[in-house]
Protein backbone atom coordinates (compact mmCIF):
# COMPACT_ATOMS: atom_id res chain seq x y z
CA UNK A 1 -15.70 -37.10 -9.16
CA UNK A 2 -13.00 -35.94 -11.62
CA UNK A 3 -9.46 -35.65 -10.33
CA UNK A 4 -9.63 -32.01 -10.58
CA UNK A 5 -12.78 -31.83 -8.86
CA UNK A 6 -11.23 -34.06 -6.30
CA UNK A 7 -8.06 -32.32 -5.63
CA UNK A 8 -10.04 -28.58 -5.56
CA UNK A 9 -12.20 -30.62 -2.90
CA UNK A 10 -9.33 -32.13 -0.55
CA UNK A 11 -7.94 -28.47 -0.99
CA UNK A 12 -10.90 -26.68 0.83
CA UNK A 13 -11.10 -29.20 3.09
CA UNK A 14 -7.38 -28.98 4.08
CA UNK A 15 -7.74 -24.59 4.33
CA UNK A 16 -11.04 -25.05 6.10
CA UNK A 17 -9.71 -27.30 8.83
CA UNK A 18 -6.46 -26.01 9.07
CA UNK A 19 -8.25 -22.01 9.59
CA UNK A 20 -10.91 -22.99 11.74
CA UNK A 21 -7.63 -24.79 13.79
CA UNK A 22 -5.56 -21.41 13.68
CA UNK A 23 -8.38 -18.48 13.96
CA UNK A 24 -8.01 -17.59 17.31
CA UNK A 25 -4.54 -17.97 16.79
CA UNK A 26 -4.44 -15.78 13.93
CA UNK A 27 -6.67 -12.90 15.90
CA UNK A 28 -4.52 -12.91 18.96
CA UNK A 29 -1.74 -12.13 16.58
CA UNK A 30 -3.66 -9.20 14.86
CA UNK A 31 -4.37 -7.55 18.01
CA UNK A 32 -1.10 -8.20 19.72
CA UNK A 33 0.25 -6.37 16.10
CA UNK A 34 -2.64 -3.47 16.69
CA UNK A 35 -2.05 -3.08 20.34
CA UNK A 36 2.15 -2.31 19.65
CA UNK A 37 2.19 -0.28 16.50
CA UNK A 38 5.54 1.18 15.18
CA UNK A 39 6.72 3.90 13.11
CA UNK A 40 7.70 3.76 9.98
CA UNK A 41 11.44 3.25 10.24
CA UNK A 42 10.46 2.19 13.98
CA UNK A 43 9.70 -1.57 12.94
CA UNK A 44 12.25 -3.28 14.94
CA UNK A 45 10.11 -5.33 17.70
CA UNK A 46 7.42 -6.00 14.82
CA UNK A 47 10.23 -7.59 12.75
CA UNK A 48 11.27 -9.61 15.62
CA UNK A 49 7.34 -10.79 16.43
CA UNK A 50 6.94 -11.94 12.57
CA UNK A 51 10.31 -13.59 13.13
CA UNK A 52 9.60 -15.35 15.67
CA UNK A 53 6.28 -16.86 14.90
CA UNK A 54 7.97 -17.68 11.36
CA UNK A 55 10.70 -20.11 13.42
CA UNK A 56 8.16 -21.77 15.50
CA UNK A 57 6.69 -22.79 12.11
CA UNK A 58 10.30 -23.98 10.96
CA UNK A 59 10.36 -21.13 8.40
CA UNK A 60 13.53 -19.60 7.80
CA UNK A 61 13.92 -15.94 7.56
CA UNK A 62 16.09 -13.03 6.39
CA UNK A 63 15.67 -9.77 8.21
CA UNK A 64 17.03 -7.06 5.89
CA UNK A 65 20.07 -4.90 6.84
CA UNK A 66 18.52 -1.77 8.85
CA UNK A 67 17.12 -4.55 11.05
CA UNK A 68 13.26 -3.73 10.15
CA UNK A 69 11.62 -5.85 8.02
CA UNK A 70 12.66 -9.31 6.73
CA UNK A 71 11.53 -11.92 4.14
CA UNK A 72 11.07 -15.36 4.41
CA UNK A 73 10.90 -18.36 1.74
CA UNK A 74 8.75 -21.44 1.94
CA UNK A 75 9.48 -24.15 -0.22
CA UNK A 76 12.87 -22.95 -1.06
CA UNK A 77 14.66 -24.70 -3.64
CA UNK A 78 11.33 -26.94 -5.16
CA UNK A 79 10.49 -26.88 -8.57
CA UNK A 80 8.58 -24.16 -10.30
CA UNK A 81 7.91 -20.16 -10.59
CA UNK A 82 8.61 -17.78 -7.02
CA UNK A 83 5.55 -16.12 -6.57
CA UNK A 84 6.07 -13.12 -3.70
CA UNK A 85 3.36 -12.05 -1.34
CA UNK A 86 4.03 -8.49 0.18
CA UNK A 87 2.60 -7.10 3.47
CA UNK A 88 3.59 -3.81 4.70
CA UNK A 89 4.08 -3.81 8.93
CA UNK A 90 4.63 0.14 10.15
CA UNK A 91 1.89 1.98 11.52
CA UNK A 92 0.52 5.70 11.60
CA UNK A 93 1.02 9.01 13.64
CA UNK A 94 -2.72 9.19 14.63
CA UNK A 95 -3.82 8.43 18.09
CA UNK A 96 -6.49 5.08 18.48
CA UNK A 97 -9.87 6.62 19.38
CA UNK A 98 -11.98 2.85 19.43
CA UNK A 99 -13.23 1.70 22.64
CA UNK A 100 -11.67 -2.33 22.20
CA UNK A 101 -9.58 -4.30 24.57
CA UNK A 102 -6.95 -4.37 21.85
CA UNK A 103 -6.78 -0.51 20.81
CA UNK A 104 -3.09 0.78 20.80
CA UNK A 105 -1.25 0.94 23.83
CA UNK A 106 1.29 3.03 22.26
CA UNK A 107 0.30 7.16 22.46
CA UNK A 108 -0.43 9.05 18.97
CA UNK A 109 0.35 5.55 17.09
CA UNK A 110 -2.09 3.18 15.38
CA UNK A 111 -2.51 0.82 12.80
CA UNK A 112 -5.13 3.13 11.13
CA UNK A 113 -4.28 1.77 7.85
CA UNK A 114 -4.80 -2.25 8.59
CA UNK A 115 -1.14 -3.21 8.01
CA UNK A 116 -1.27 -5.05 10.97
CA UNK A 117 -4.10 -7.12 9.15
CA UNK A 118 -1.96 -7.30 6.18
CA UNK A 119 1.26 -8.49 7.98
CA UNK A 120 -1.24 -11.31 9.48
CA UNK A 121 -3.09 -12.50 6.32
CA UNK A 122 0.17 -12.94 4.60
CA UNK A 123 2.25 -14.55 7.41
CA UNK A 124 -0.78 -17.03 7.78
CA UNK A 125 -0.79 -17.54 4.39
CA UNK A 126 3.05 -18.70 4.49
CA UNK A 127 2.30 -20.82 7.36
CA UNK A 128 -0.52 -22.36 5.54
CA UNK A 129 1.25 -23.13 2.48
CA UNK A 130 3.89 -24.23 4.28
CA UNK A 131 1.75 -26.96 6.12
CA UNK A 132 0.26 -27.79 3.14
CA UNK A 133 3.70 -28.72 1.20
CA UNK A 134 4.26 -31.15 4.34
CA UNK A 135 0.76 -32.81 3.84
CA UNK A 136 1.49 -32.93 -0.01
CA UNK A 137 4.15 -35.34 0.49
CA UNK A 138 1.95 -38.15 2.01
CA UNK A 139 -1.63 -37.05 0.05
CA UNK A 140 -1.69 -36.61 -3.48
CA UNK A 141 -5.03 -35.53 -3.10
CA UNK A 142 -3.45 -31.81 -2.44
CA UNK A 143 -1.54 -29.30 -4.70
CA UNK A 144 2.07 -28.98 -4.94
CA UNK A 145 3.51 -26.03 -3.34
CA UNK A 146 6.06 -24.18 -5.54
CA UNK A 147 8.61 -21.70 -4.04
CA UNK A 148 6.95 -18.72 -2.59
CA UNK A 149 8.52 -15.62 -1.04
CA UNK A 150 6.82 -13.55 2.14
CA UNK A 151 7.73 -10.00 2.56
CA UNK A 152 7.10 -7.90 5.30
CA UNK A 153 8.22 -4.99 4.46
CA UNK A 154 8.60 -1.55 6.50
CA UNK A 155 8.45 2.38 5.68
CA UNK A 156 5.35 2.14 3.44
CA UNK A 157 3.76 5.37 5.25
CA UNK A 158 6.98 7.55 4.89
CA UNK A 159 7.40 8.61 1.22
CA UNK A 160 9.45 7.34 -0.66
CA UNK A 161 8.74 3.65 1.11
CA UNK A 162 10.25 0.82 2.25
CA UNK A 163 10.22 -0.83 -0.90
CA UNK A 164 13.46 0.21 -2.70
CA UNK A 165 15.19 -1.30 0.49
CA UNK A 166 13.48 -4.52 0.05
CA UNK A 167 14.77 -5.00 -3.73
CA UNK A 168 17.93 -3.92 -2.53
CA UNK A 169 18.64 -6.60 -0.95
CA UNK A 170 17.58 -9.12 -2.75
CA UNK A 171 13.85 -9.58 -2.29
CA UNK A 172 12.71 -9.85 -6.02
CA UNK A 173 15.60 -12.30 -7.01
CA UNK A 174 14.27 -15.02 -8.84
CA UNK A 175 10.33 -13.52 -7.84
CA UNK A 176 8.13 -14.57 -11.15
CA UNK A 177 4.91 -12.42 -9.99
CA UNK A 178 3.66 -10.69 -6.78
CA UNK A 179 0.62 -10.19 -4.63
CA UNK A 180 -0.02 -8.05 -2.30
CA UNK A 181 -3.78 -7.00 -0.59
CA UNK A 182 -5.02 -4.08 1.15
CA UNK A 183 -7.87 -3.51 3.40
CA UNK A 184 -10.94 -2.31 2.06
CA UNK A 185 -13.40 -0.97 4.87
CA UNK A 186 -15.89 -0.19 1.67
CA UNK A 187 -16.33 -3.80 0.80
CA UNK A 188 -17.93 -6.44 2.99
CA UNK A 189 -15.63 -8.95 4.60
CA UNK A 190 -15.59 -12.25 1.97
CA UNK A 191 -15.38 -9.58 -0.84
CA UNK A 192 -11.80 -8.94 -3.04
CA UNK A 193 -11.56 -5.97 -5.51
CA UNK A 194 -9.40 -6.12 -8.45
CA UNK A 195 -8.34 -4.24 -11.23
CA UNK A 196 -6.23 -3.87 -14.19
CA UNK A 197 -3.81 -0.98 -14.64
CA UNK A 198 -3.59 2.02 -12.63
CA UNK A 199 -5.34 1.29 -9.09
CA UNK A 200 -3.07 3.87 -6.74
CA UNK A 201 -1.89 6.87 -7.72
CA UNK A 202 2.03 8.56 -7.66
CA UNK A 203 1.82 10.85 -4.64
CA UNK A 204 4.49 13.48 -4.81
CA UNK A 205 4.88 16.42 -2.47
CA UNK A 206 5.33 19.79 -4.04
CA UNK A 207 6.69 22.93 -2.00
CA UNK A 208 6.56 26.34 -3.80
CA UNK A 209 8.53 29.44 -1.16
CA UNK A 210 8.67 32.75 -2.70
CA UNK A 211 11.13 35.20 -0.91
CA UNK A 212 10.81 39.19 -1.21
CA UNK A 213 11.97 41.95 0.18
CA UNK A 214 9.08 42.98 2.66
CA UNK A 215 7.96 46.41 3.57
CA UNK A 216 4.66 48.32 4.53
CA UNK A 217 0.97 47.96 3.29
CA UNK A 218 0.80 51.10 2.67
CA UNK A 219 3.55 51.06 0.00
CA UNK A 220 3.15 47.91 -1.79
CA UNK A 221 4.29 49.76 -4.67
CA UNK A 222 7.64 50.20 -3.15
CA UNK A 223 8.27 46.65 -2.45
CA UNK A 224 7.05 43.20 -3.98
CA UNK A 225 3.09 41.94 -2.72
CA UNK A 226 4.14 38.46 -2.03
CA UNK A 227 0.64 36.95 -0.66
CA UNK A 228 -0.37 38.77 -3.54
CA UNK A 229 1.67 36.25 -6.04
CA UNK A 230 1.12 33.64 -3.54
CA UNK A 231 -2.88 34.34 -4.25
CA UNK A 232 -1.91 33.96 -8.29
CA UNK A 233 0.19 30.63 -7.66
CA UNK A 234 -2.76 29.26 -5.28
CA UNK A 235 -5.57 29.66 -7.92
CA UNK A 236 -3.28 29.61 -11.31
CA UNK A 237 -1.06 26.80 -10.84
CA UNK A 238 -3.43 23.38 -10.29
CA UNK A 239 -5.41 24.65 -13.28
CA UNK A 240 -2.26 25.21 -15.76
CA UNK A 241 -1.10 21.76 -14.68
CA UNK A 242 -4.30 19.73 -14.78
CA UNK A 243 -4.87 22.06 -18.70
CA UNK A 244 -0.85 21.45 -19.78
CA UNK A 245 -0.63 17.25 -18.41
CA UNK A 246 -2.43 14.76 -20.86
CA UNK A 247 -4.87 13.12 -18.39
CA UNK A 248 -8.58 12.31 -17.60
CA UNK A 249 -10.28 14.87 -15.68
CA UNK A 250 -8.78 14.32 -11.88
CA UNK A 251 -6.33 12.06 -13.11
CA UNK A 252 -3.61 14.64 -12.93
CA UNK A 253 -4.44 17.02 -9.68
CA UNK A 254 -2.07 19.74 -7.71
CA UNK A 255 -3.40 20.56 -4.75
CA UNK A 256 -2.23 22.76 -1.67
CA UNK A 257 -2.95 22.05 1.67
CA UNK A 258 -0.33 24.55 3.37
CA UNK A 259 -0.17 28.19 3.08
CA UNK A 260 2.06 30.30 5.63
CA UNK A 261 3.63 33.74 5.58
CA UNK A 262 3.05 36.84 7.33
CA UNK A 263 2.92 37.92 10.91
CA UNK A 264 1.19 41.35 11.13
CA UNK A 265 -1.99 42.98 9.32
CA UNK A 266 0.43 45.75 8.26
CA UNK A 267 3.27 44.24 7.00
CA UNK A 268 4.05 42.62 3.91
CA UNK A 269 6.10 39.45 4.25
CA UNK A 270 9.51 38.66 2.95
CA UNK A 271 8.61 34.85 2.94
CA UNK A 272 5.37 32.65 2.10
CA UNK A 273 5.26 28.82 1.76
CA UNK A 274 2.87 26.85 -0.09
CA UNK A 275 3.05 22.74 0.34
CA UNK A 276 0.79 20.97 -1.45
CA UNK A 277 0.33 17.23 -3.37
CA UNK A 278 0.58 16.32 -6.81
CA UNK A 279 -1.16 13.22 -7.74
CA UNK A 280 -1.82 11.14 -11.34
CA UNK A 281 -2.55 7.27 -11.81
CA UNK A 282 -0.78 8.03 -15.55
CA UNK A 283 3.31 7.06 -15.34
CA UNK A 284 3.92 9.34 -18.50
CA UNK A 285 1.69 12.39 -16.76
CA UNK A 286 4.12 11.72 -13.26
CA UNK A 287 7.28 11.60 -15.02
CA UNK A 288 6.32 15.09 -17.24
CA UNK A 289 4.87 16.76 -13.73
CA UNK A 290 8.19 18.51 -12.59
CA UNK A 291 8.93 20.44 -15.89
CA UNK A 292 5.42 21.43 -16.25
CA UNK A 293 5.24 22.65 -12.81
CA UNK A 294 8.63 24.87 -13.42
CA UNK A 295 7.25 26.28 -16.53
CA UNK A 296 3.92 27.09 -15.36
CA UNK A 297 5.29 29.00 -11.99
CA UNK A 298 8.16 30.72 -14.64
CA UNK A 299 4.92 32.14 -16.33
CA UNK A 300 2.34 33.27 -13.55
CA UNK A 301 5.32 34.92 -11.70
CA UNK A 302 7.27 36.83 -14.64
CA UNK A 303 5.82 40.27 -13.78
CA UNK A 304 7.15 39.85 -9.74
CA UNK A 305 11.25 40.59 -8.82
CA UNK A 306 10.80 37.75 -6.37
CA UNK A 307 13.11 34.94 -5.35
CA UNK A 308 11.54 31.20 -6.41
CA UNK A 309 12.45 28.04 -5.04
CA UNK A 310 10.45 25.04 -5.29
CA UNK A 311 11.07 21.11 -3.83
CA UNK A 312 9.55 18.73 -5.86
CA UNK A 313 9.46 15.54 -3.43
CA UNK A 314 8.67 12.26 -5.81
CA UNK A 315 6.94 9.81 -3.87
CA UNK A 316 6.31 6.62 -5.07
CA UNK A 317 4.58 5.72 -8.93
CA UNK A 318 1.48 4.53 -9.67
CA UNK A 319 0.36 0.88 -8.91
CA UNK A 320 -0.90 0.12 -12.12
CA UNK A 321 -1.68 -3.91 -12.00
CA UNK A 322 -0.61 -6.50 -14.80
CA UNK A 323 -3.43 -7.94 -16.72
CA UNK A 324 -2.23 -11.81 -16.15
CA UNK A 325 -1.37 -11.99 -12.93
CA UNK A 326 -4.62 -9.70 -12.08
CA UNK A 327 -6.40 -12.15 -14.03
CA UNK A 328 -4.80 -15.19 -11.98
CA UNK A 329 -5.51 -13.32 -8.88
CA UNK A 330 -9.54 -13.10 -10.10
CA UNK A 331 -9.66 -16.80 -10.57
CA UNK A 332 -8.24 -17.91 -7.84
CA UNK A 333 -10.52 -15.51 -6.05
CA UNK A 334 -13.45 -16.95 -7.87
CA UNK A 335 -12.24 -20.57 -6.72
CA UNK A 336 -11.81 -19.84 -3.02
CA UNK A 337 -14.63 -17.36 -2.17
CA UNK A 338 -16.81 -17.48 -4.43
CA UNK A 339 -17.82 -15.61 -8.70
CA UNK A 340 -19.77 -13.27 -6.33
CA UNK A 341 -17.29 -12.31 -4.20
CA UNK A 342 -14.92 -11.11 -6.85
CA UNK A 343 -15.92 -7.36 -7.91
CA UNK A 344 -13.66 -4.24 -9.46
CA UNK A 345 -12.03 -1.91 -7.48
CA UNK A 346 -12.06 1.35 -8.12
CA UNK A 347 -9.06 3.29 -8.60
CA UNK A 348 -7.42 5.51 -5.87
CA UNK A 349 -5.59 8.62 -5.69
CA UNK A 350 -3.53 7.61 -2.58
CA UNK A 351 -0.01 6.35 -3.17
CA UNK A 352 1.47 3.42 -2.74
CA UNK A 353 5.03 2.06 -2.73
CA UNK A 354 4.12 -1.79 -3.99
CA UNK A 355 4.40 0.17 -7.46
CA UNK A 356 8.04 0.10 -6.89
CA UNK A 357 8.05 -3.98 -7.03
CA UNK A 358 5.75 -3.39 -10.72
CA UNK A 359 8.58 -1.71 -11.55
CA UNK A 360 11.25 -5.02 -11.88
CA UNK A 361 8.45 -7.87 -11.85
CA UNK A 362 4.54 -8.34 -12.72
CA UNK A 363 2.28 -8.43 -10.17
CA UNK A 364 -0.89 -7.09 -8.51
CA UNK A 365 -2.80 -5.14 -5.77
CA UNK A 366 -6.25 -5.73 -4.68
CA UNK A 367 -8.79 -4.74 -2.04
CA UNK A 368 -10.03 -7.38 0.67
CA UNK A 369 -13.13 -6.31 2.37
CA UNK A 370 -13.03 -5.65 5.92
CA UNK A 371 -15.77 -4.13 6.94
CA UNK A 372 -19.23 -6.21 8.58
CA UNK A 373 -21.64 -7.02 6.31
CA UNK A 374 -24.72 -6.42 9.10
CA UNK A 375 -23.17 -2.38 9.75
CA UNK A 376 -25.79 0.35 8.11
CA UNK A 377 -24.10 3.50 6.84
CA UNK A 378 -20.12 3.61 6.01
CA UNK A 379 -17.71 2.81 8.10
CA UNK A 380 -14.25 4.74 9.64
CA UNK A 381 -12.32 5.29 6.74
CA UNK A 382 -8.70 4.44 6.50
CA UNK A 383 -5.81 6.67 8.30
CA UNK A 384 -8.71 7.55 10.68
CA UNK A 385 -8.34 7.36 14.61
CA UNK A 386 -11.85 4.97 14.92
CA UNK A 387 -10.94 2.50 11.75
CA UNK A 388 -10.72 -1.12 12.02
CA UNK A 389 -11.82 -4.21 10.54
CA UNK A 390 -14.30 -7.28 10.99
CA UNK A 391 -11.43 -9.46 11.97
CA UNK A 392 -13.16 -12.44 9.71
CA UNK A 393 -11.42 -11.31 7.24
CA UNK A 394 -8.31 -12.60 8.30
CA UNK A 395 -9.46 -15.98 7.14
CA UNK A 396 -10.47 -15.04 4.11
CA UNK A 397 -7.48 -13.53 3.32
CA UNK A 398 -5.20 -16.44 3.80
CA UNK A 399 -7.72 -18.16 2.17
CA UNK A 400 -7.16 -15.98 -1.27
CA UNK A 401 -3.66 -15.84 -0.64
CA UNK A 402 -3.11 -20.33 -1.02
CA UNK A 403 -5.43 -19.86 -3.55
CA UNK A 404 -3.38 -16.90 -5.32
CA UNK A 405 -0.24 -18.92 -5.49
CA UNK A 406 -1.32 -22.50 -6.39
CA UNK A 407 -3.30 -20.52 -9.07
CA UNK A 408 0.05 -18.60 -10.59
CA UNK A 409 2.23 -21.36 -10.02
CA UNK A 410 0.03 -23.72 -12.45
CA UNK A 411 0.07 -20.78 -14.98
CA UNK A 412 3.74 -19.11 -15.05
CA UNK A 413 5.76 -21.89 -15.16
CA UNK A 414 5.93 -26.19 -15.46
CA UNK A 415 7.92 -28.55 -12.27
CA UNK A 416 5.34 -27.54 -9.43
C-alpha cells in the first residue's frame, strides 16, 4: 500500500471510529439546539451552549461583542493556510408543527431552516479536527491539521445578517478560504451539492407608498385614483425591470407580496402600500436595481399629481462560489463520501448573508442532503413548520467538513 493510500486509509479509520464514538453525542446536541431555538439577534443562551461544549473540548473561544455568536480557532498558531468553516445558529418565527420528542419547546420559534444542524456539523467538525491534530503528534499515519477557524455566527434570518458583525471583529483575519453547508431536504442524506458561481440570490426588500389627496368614487376626476396607479405599478413595474436589467429570464425578478390601502367601497384612499422582493443571482444586475426601479416608477406614474416614496431595503448579495475552493470542496467530497455522492446544486433565489464573507475572501456554499433516502414523494420544505432532517446526516457532514480542510490546506498553501 502506497503512503498515500495508507494515510487516506488511517484517516477513515480515525473519522469512522471517532463518529461512531460521538453520534449520539452529536444528536443529543442537535435536538437540545432544535428544542431551544432563538431569534435572530436572540442568540445569547445558544452562544453560551456552543461555548461551552467548545471548553470541554479544550477549544478556546471568542464570543463577539453583542454577546451572540463567537468563533473559535483550532490549531492556532501551526503552520499553514486558515481555512474558516461558517455555521449560522438563530432560528425562525414559525411555530414547530412535527410530532417528535425534540420539537421546539419555545412558542412560534423553530429551527425550520436546519441551522441547528449546521451549528452541529461544524462544531463537530472542530472537535474532530481538533482530536485529530492530538493523534497526529504520536501517528504519522494521519494528516496534519493546519489552523482552522469555526464561526457560529448569528442574525442570518434578519436582513441584512449577522455576517458584517462577524468580519467586524475580526473573523476573516488571516482566513485563506471558507466553507460553509446548508441543508438540503431535496437531496438524500450522504449526498453534497456544489456549484460554481452564483448559487443564492441578493434578496432586497422594495416598498413603493403613493400618497394622494383622497375623495369620492363618484368624482375620481376631482381627485387622484390612487389604487388606480397602484394597479399600473403592480402589473408595469416587475416587467420594466426584468425588460431594462441585463439578466437570464428569472434571474432578475420584482415581485409584490403586499398591497394595502383603502377602507371603504366608496372612498378613494389618500395612501396605498406596496412591499414586495427584488431578487437576481447577477452582482452587476443587484447593484443597477435601485436606479432602474426609480426610473421605471418616474415613468408609469408621470401622468398622476401623486406623492412617491419608495424604501429600497438591500439585503445581502449573491453567493456566487469560487471555482478553486468549490473545486477543493468537490474532491474532498469525492474522497470522503463517495464520486457518486457529489452532484450540482442548483441555484436558488433565496438570499443568503455567507455572500458577505465572498466579499473579502474565497470560499464556498454547498447543499448537504438531509432528507431519508427510503421517504416516497418530497419532503417539508425549508422555513416550513413540519421540516426536519434524517439526523444521519450529521455524520456525514463532519465527515465532509475534515475532509474539506485537510483538502484546502494541501492546496492553498506549504508548512501543514
Amino acid at each position: 500500500m502506497s503512503t498515500t493510500h495508507a494515510s487516506a486509509a488511517a484517516l477513515d479509520e480515525f473519522l469512522t471510529a471517532l463518529l461512531e464514538q460521538h453520534a449520539e453525542e452529536a444528536i443529543a446536541f442537535r435536538r437540545h439546539l432544535h428544542m431551544n431555538p432563538e431569534l435572530s439577534r436572540e442568540e445569547h443562551q445558544t452562544t453560551s451552549t456552543i461555548a461551552t461544549r467548545l471548553g470541554v473540548a479544550g477549544l478556546p473561544v471568542r464570543v463577539l461583542p453583542s454577546g451572540r455568536g463567537l468563533t473559535c480557532d483550532v490549531a492556532a498558531g501551526h503552520a499553514g493556510p486558515v481555512v474558516a468553516l461558517r455555521a449560522d445558529i438563530d432560528a425562525l418565527p414559525l411555530p414547530d408543527h412535527k410530532d417528535v420528542p425534540y420539537a421546539s419547546r419555545v412558542p412560534g420559534v423553530c429551527h425550520a431552516c436546519g441551522h441547528d444542524v449546521h451549528t452541529t456539523v461544524v462544531l463537530g467538525a472542530g472537535i474532530a479536527l481538533e482530536a485529530l491534530r492530538r493523534a497526529g503528534v504520536t501517528d504519522a499515519r494521519l494528516p496534519r491539521v493546519g489552523p482552522v477557524r469555526l464561526i457560529f455566527q448569528p442574525s442570518e434570518e434578519k436582513a441584512p445578517g449577522g455576517a458584517p458583525d462577524v468580519i467586524d471583529a475580526g473573523g476573516l483575519d488571516d482566513v485563506a478560504a471558507i466553507v460553509a453547508l446548508h441543508c438540503d431536504p431535496t437531496l438524500a442524506v450522504g449526498r453534497v451539492g456544489v456549484r460554481v458561481g452564483a448559487v443564492t440570490s441578493a434578496a432586497d426588500q422594495v416598498e413603493v407608498v403613493l400618497r394622494g389627496p383622497g375623495g369620492h368614487t363618484a368624482r375620481p376626476h376631482l381627485t387622484v385614483d390612487l389604487l388606480e396607479a397602484a394597479g399600473h405599478v403592480l402589473v408595469e413595474l416587475p416587467a420594466r425591470v426584468s425588460a431594462a436589467l441585463p439578466s437570464a429570464e428569472g434571474h432578475a425578478r420584482l415581485v409584490f407580496g403586499i398591497v394595502s390601502g383603502g377602507q371603504a367601497a366608496n372612498v378613494i384612499p389618500t395612501e396605498v402600500r406596496m412591499v414586495g422582493t427584488f431578487r437576481t443571482h447577477h452582482r452587476d444586475v443587484w447593484d443597477a436595481a435601485r436606479r432602474v426601479i426609480e426610473d421605471a416608477l418616474a415613468e408609469i406614474l408621470a401622468g398622476y399629481r401623486l406623492e412617491l416614496l419608495l424604501d429600497h431595503r438591500r439585503g445581502a448579495p449573491p453567493v456566487v462560489n469560487d471555482a478553486a475552493v468549490t473545486a477543493m470542496v468537490a474532491r474532498a467530497a469525492a474522497a470522503a463520501l463517495g464520486e457518486a455522492a457529489v452532484v450540482e446544486a442548483e441555484p436558488s433565489q433565496g438570499g443568503e448573508d455567507f455572500s458577505f464573507y465572498l466579499d473579502h475572501v474565497p470560499g464556498t456554499y454547498c447543499r448537504l442532503g438531509v432528507a431519508r433516502p427510503d421517504v416516497v414523494g418530497p419532503a417539508p420544505a425549508l422555513h416550513t413548520s413540519l421540516f426536519d432532517v434524517d439526523e444521519q446526516a450529521i455524520s456525514v457532514g463532519i465527515r465532509l467538513l475534515v475532509h474539506a480542510v485537510l483538502e484546502a490546506q494541501r492546496r492553498l498553501g506549504p508548512g501543514v
